[in-house]
Every structure is written in C-alpha cells, then in structure tokens.
C-alpha atoms as a PDB file:
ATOM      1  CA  UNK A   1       0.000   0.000   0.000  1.00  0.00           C
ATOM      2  CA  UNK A   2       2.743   2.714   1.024  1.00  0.00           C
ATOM      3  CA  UNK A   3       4.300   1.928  -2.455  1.00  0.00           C
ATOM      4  CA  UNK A   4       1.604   2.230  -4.535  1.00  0.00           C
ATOM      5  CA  UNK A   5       0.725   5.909  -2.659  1.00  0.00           C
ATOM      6  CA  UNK A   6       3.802   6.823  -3.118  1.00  0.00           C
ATOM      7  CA  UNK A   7       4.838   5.722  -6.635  1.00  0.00           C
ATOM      8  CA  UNK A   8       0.865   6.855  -8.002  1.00  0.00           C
ATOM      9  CA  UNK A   9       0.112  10.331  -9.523  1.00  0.00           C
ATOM     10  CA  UNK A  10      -2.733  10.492  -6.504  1.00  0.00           C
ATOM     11  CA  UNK A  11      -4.602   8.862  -3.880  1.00  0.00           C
ATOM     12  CA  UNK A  12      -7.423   7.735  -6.755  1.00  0.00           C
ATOM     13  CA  UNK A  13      -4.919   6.300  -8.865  1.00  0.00           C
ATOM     14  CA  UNK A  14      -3.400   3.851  -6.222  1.00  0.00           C
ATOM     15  CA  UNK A  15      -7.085   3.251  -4.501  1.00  0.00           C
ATOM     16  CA  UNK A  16      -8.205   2.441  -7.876  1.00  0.00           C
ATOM     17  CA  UNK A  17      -4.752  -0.189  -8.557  1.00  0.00           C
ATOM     18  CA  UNK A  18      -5.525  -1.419  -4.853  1.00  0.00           C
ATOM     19  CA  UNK A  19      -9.080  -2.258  -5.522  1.00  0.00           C
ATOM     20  CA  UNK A  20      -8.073  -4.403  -8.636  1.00  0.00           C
ATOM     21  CA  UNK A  21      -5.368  -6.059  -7.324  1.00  0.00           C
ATOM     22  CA  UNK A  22      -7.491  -7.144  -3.832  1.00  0.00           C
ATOM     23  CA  UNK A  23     -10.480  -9.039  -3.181  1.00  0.00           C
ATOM     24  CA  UNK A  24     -12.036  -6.467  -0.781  1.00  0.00           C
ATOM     25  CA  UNK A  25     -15.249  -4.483  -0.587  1.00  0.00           C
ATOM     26  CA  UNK A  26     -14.546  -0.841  -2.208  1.00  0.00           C
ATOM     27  CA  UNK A  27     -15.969   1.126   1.183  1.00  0.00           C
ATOM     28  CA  UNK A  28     -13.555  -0.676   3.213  1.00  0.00           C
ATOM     29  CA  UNK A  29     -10.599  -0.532   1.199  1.00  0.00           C
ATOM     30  CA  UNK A  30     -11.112   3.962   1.058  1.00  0.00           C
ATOM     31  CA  UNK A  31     -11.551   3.803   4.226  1.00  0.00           C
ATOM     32  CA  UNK A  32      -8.176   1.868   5.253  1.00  0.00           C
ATOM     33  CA  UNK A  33      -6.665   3.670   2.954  1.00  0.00           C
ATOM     34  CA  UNK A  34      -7.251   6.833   4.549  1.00  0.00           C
ATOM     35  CA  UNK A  35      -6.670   6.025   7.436  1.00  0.00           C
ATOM     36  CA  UNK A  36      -3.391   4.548   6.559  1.00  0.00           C
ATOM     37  CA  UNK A  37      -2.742   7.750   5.175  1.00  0.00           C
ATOM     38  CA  UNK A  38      -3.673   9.872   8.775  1.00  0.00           C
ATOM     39  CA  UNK A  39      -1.338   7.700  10.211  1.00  0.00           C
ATOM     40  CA  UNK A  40       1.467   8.417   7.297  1.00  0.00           C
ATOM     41  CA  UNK A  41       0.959  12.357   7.917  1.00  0.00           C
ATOM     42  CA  UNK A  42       0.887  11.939  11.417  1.00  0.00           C
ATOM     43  CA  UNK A  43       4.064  10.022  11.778  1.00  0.00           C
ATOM     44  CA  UNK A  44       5.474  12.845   9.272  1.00  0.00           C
ATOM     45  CA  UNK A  45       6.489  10.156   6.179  1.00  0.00           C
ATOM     46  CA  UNK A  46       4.528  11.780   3.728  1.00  0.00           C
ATOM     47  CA  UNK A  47       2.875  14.871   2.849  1.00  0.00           C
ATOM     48  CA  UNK A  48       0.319  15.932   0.421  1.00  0.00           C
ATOM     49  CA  UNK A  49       0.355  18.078  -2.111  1.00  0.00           C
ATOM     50  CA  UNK A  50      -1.961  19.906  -4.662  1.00  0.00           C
ATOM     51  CA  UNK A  51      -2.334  18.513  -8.281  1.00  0.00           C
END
C-alpha cells in the first residue's frame, strides 16, 4: 500500500490499482486507505500536495 501511494500520480490512482489487485469491498478498502494515510501524515512520512 505505502508503495503504490507513493509511486501513483494520486490517492485515486493507487485506490483504484488497490481495488483491482485485492479481493475487498470498495468502502472498506477507502476507508483503510485513509486512514493509513492519517497515520502516514501523522508520523510525518509523507505529505500531500496539490495537483
């Protein structure tokens, strides 16, 4: 998951690649994913930035 945030253009593109490549329900998988991402800012490993 931290790969494909980090190597995608944005968030959609590697929730989109993530939800192809997994057997999960789409709901569930944003909502780890953001979450997973919360944790990424808080900890200070990644940042976001405007397209």
């Amino acid at each position: 998951m931290f790969f494909l945030l980090t190597s995608s253009e944005s968030t959609e593109q590697a929730y989109q690649l993530l939800l192809h490549e997994y057997d999960v329900e789409p709901q569930q998988l944003k909502q780890n994913l953001l979450q997973f991402i919360d944790k990424l800012l808080d900890a200070g490993l990644v940042e976001v930035t405007p397209v």
